[in-house]
PDB file of N, CA and C in Angstrom:
ATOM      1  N   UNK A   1       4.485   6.876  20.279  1.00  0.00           N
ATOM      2  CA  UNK A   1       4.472   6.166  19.012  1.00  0.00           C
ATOM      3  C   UNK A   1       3.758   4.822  19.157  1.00  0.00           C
ATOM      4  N   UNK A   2       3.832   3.638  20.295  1.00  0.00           N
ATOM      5  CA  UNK A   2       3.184   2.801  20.559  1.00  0.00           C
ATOM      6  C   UNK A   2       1.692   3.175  20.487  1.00  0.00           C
ATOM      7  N   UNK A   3       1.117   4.436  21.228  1.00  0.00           N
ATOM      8  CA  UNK A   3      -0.267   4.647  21.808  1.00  0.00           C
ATOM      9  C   UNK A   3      -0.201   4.799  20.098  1.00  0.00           C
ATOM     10  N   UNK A   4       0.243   5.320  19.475  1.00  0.00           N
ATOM     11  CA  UNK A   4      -0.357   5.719  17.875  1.00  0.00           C
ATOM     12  C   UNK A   4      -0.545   4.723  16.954  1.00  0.00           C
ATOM     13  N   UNK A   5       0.241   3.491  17.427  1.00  0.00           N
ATOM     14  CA  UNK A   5       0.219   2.211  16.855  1.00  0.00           C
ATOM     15  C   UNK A   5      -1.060   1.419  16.921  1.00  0.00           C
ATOM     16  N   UNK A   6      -0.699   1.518  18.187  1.00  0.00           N
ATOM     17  CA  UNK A   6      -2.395   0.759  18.862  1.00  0.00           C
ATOM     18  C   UNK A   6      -3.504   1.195  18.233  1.00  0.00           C
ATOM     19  N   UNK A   7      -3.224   2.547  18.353  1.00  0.00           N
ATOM     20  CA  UNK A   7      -5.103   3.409  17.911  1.00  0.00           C
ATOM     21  C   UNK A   7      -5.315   2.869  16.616  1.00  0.00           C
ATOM     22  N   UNK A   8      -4.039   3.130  15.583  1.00  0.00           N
ATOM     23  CA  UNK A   8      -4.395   2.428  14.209  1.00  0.00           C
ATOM     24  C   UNK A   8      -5.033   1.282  13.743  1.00  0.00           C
ATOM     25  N   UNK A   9      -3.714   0.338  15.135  1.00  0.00           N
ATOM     26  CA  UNK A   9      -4.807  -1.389  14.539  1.00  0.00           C
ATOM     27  C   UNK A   9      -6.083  -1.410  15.297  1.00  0.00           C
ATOM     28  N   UNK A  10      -6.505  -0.656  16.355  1.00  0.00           N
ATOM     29  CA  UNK A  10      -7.974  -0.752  16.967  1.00  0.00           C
ATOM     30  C   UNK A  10      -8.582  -0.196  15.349  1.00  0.00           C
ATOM     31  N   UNK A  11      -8.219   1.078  14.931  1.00  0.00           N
ATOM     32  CA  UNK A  11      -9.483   1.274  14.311  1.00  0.00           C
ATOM     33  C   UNK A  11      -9.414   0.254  13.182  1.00  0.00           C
ATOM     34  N   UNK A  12      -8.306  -0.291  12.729  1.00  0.00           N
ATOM     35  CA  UNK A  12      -8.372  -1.554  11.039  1.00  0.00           C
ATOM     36  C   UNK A  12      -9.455  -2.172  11.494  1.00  0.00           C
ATOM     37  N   UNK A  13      -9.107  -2.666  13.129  1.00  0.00           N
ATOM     38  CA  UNK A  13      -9.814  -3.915  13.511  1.00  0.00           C
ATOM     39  C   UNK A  13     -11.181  -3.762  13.272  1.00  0.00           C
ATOM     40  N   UNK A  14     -11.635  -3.041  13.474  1.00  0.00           N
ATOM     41  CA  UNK A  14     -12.822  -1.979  14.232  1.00  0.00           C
ATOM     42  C   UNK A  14     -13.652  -1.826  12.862  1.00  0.00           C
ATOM     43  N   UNK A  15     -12.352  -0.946  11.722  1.00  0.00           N
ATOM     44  CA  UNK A  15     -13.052  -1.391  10.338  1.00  0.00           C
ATOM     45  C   UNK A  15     -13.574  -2.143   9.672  1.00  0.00           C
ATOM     46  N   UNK A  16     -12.557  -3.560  10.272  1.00  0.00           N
ATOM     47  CA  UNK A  16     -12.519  -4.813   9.638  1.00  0.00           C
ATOM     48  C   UNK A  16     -13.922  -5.523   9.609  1.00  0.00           C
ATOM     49  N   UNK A  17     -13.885  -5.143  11.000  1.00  0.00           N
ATOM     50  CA  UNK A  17     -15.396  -6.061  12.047  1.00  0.00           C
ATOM     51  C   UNK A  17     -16.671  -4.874  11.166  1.00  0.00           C
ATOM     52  N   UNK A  18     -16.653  -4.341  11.048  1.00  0.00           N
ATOM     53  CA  UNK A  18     -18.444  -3.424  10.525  1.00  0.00           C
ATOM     54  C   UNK A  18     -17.841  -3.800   8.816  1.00  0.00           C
ATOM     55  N   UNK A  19     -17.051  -3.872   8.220  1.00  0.00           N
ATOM     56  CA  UNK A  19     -16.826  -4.180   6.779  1.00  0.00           C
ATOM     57  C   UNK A  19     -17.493  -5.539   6.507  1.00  0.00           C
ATOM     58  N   UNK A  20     -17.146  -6.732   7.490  1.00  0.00           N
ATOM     59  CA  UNK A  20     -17.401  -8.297   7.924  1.00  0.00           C
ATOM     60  C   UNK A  20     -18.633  -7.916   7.968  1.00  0.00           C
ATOM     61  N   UNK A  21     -19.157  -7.368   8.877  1.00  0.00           N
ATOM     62  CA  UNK A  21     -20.819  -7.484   9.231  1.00  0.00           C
ATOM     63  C   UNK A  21     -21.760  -6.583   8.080  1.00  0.00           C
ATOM     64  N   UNK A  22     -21.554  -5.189   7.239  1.00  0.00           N
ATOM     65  CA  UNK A  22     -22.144  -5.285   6.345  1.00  0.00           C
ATOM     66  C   UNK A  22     -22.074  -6.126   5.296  1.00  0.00           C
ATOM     67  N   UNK A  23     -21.249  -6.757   4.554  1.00  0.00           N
ATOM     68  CA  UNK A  23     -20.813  -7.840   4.100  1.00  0.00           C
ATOM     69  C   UNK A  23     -21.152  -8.959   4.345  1.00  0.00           C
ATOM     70  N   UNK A  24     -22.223  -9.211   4.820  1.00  0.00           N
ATOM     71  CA  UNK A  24     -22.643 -10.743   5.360  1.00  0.00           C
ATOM     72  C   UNK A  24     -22.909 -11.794   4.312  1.00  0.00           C
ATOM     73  N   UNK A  25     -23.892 -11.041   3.246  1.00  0.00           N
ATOM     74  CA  UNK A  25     -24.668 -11.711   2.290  1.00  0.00           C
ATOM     75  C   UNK A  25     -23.794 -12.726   1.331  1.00  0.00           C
ATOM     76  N   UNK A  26     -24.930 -13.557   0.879  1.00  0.00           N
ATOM     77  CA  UNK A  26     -23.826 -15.325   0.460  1.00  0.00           C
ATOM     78  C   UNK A  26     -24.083 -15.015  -0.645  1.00  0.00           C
ATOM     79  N   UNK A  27     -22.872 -14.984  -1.690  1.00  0.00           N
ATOM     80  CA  UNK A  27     -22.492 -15.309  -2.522  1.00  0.00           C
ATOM     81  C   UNK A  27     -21.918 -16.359  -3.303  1.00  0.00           C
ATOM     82  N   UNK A  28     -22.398 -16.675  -4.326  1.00  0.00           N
ATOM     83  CA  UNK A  28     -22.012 -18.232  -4.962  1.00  0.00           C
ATOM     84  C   UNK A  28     -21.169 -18.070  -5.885  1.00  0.00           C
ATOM     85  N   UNK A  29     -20.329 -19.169  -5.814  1.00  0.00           N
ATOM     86  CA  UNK A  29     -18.712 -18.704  -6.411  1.00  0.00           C
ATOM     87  C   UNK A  29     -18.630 -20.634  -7.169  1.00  0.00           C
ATOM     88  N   UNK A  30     -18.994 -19.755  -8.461  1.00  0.00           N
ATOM     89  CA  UNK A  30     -18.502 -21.362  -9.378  1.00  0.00           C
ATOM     90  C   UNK A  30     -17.665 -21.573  -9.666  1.00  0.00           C
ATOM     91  N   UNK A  31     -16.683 -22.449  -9.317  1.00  0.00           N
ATOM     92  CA  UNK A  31     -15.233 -22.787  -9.862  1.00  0.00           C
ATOM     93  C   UNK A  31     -15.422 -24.113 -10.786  1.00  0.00           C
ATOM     94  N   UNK A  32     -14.354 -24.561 -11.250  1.00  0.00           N
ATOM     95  CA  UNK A  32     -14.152 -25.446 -12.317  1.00  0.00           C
ATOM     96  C   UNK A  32     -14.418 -27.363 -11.523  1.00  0.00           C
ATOM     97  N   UNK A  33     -14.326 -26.961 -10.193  1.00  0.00           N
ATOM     98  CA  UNK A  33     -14.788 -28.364  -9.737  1.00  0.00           C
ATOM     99  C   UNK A  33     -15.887 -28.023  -8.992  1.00  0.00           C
ATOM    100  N   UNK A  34     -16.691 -27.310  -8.755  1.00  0.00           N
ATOM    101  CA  UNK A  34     -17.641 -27.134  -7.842  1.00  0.00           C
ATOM    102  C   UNK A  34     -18.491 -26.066  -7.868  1.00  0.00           C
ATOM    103  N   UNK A  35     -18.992 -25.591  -7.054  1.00  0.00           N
ATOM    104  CA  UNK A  35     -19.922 -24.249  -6.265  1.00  0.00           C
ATOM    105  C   UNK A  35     -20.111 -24.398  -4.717  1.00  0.00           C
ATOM    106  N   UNK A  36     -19.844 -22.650  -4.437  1.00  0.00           N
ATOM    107  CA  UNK A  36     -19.885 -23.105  -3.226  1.00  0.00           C
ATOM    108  C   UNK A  36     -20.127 -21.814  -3.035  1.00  0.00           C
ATOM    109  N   UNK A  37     -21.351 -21.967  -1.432  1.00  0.00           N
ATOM    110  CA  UNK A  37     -21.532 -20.087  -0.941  1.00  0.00           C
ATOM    111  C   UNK A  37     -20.802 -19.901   0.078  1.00  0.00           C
ATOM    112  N   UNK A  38     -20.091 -18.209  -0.009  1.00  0.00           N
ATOM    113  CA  UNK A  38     -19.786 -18.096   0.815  1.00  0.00           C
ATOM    114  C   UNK A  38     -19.747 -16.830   1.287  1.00  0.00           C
ATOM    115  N   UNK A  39     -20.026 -16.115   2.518  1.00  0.00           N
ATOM    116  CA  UNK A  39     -20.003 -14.468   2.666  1.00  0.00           C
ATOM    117  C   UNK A  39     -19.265 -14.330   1.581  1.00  0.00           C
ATOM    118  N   UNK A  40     -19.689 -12.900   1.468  1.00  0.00           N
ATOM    119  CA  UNK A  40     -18.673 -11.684   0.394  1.00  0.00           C
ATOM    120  C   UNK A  40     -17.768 -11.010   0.892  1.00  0.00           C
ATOM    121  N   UNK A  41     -17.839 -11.073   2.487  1.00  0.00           N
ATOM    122  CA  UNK A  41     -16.772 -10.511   2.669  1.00  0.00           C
ATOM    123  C   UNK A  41     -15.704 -11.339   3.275  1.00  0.00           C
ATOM    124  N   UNK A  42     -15.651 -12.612   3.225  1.00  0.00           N
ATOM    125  CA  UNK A  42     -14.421 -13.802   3.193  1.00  0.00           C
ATOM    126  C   UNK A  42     -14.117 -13.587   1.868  1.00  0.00           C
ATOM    127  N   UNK A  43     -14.899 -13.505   0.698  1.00  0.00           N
ATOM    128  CA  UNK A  43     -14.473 -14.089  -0.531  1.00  0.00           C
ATOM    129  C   UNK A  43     -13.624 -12.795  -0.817  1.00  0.00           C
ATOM    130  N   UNK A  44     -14.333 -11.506  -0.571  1.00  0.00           N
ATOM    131  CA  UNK A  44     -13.152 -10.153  -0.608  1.00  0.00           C
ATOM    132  C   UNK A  44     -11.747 -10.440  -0.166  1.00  0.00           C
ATOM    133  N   UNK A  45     -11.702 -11.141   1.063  1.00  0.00           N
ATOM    134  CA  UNK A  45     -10.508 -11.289   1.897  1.00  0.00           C
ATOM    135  C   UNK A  45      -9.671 -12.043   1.152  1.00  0.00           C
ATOM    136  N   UNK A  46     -10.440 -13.337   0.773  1.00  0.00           N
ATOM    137  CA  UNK A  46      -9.515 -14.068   0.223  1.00  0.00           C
ATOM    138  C   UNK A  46      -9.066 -13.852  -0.424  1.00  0.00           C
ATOM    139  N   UNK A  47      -9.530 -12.840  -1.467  1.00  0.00           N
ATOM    140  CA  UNK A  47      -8.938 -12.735  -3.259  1.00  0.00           C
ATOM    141  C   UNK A  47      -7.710 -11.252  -2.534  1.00  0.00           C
ATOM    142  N   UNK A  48      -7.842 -10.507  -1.960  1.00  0.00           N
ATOM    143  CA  UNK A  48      -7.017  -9.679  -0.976  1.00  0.00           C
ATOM    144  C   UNK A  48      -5.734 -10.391  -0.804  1.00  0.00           C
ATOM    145  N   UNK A  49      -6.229 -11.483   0.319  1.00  0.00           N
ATOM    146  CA  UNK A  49      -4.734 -12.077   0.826  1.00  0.00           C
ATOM    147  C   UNK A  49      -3.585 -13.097  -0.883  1.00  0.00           C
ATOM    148  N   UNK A  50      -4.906 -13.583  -1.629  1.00  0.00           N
ATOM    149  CA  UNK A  50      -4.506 -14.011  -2.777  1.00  0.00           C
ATOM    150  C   UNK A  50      -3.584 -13.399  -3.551  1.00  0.00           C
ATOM    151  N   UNK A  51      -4.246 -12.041  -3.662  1.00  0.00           N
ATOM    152  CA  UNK A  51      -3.259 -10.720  -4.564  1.00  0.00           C
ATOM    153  C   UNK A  51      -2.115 -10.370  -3.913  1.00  0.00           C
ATOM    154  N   UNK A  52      -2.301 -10.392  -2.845  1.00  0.00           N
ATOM    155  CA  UNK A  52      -1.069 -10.310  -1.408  1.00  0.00           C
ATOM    156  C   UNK A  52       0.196 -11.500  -2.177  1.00  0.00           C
ATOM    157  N   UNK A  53      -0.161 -12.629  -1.849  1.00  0.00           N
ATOM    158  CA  UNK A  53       0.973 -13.703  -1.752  1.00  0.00           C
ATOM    159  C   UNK A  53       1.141 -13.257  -3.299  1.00  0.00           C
ATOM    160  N   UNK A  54       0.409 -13.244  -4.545  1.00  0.00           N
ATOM    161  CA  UNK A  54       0.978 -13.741  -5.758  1.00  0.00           C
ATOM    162  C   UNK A  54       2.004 -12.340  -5.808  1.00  0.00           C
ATOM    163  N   UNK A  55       1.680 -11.054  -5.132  1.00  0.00           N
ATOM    164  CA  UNK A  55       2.274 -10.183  -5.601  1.00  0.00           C
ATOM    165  C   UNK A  55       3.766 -10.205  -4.979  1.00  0.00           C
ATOM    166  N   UNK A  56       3.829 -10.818  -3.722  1.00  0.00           N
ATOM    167  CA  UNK A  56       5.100 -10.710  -2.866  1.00  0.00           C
ATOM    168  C   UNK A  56       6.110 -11.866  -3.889  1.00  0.00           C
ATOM    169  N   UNK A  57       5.475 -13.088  -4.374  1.00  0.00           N
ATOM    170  CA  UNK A  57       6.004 -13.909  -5.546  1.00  0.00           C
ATOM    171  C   UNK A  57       6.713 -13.547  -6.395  1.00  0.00           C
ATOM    172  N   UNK A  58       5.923 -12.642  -6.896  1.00  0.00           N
ATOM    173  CA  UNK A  58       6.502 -12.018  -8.130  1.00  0.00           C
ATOM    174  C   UNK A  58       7.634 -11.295  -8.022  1.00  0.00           C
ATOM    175  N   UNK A  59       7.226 -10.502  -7.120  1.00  0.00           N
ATOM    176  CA  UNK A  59       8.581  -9.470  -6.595  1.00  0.00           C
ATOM    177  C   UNK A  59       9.907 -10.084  -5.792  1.00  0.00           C
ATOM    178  N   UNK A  60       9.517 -11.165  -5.672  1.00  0.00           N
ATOM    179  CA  UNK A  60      10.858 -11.989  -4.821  1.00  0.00           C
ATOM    180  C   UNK A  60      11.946 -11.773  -5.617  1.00  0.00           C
ATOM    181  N   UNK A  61      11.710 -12.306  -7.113  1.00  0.00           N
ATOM    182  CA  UNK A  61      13.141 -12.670  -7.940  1.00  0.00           C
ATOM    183  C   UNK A  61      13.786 -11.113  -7.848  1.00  0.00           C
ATOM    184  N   UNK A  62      13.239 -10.384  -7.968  1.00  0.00           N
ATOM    185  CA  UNK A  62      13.642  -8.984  -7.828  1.00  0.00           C
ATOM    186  C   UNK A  62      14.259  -8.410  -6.784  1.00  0.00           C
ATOM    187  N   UNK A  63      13.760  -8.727  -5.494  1.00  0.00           N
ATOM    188  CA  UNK A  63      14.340  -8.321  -4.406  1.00  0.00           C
ATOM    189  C   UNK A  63      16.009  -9.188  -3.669  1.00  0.00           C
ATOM    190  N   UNK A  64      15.524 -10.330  -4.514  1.00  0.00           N
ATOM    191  CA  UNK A  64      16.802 -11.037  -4.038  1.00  0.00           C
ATOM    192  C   UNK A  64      17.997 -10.642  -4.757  1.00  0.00           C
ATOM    193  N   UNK A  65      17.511 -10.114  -6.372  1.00  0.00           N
ATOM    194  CA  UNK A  65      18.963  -9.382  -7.358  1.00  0.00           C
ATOM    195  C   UNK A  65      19.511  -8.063  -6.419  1.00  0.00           C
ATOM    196  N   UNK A  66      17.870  -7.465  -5.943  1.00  0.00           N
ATOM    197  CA  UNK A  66      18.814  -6.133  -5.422  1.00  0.00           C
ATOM    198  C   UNK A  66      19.379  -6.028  -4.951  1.00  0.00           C
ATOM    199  N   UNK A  67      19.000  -7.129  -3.139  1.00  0.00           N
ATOM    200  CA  UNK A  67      19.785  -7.309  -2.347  1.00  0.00           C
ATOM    201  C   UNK A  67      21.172  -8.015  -2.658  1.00  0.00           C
ATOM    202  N   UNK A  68      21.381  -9.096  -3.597  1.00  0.00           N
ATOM    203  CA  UNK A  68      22.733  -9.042  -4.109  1.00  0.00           C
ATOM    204  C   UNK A  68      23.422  -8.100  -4.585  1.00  0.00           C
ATOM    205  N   UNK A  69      22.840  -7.516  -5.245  1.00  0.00           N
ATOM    206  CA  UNK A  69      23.687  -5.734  -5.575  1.00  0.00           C
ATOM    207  C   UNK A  69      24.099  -5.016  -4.612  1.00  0.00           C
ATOM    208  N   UNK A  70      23.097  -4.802  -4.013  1.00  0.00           N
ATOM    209  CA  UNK A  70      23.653  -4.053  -2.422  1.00  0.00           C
ATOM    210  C   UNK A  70      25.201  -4.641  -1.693  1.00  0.00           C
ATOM    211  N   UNK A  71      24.575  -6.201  -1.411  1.00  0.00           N
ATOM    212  CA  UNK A  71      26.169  -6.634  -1.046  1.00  0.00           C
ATOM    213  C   UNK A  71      26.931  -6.599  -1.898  1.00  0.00           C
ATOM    214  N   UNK A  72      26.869  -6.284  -2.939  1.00  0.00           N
ATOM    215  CA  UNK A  72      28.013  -6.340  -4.040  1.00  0.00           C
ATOM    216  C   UNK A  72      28.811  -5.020  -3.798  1.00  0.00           C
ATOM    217  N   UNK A  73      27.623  -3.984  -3.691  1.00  0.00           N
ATOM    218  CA  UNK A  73      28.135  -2.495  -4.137  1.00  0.00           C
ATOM    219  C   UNK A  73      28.957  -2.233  -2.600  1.00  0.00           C
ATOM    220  N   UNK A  74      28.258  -2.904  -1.409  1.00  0.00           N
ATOM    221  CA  UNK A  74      28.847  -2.651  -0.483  1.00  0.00           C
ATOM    222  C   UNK A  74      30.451  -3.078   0.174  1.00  0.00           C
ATOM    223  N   UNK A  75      30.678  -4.633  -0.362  1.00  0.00           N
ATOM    224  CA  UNK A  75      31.778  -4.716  -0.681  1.00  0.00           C
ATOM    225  C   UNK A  75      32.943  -3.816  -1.453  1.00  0.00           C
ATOM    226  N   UNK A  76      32.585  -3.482  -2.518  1.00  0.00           N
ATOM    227  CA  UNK A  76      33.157  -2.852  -2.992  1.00  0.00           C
ATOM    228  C   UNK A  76      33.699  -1.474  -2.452  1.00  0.00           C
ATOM    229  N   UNK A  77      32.736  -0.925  -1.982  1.00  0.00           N
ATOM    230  CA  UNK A  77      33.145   0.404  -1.124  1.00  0.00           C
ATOM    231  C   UNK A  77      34.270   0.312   0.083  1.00  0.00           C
ATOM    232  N   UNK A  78      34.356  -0.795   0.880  1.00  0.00           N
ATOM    233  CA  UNK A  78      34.722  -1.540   1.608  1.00  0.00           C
ATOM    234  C   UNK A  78      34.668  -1.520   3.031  1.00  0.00           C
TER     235      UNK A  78
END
């Protein structure tokens, strides 16, 4: 199960790195105070890890009711 672990993150990595390198080309990204170039495939990443955090956010208030339910329901059972 380890050796199967490994092989997986070699190949993400592996993906990651030829995704990065076709992806080189600069892209200009206008925001409301600036412009600025930057690879396309950072700016992929970023908006990635972006969607990442806002989504784990969102879902917090949710996960913390369930997990109170759980201890609730589990108490109860005793």
């Amino acid at each position: 199960m380890r050796l199967l672990s490994l092989l997986i993150l070699t190949f993400a990595v592996l993906l990651g790195i030829s995704f990065a390198i076709l992806n080189a080309d600069l892209v200009t990204v206008h925001y409301y105070i600036g412009v600025q170039q930057v690879p396309l495939s950072i700016l992929i990443l970023s908006v990635l890890v972006l969607g990442i955090v806002i989504g784990l956010i969102v879902s917090f208030p949710t996960l913390v009711r369930l997990r109170m339910e759980l201890r609730r329901v589990n108490r109860e059972r005793g």
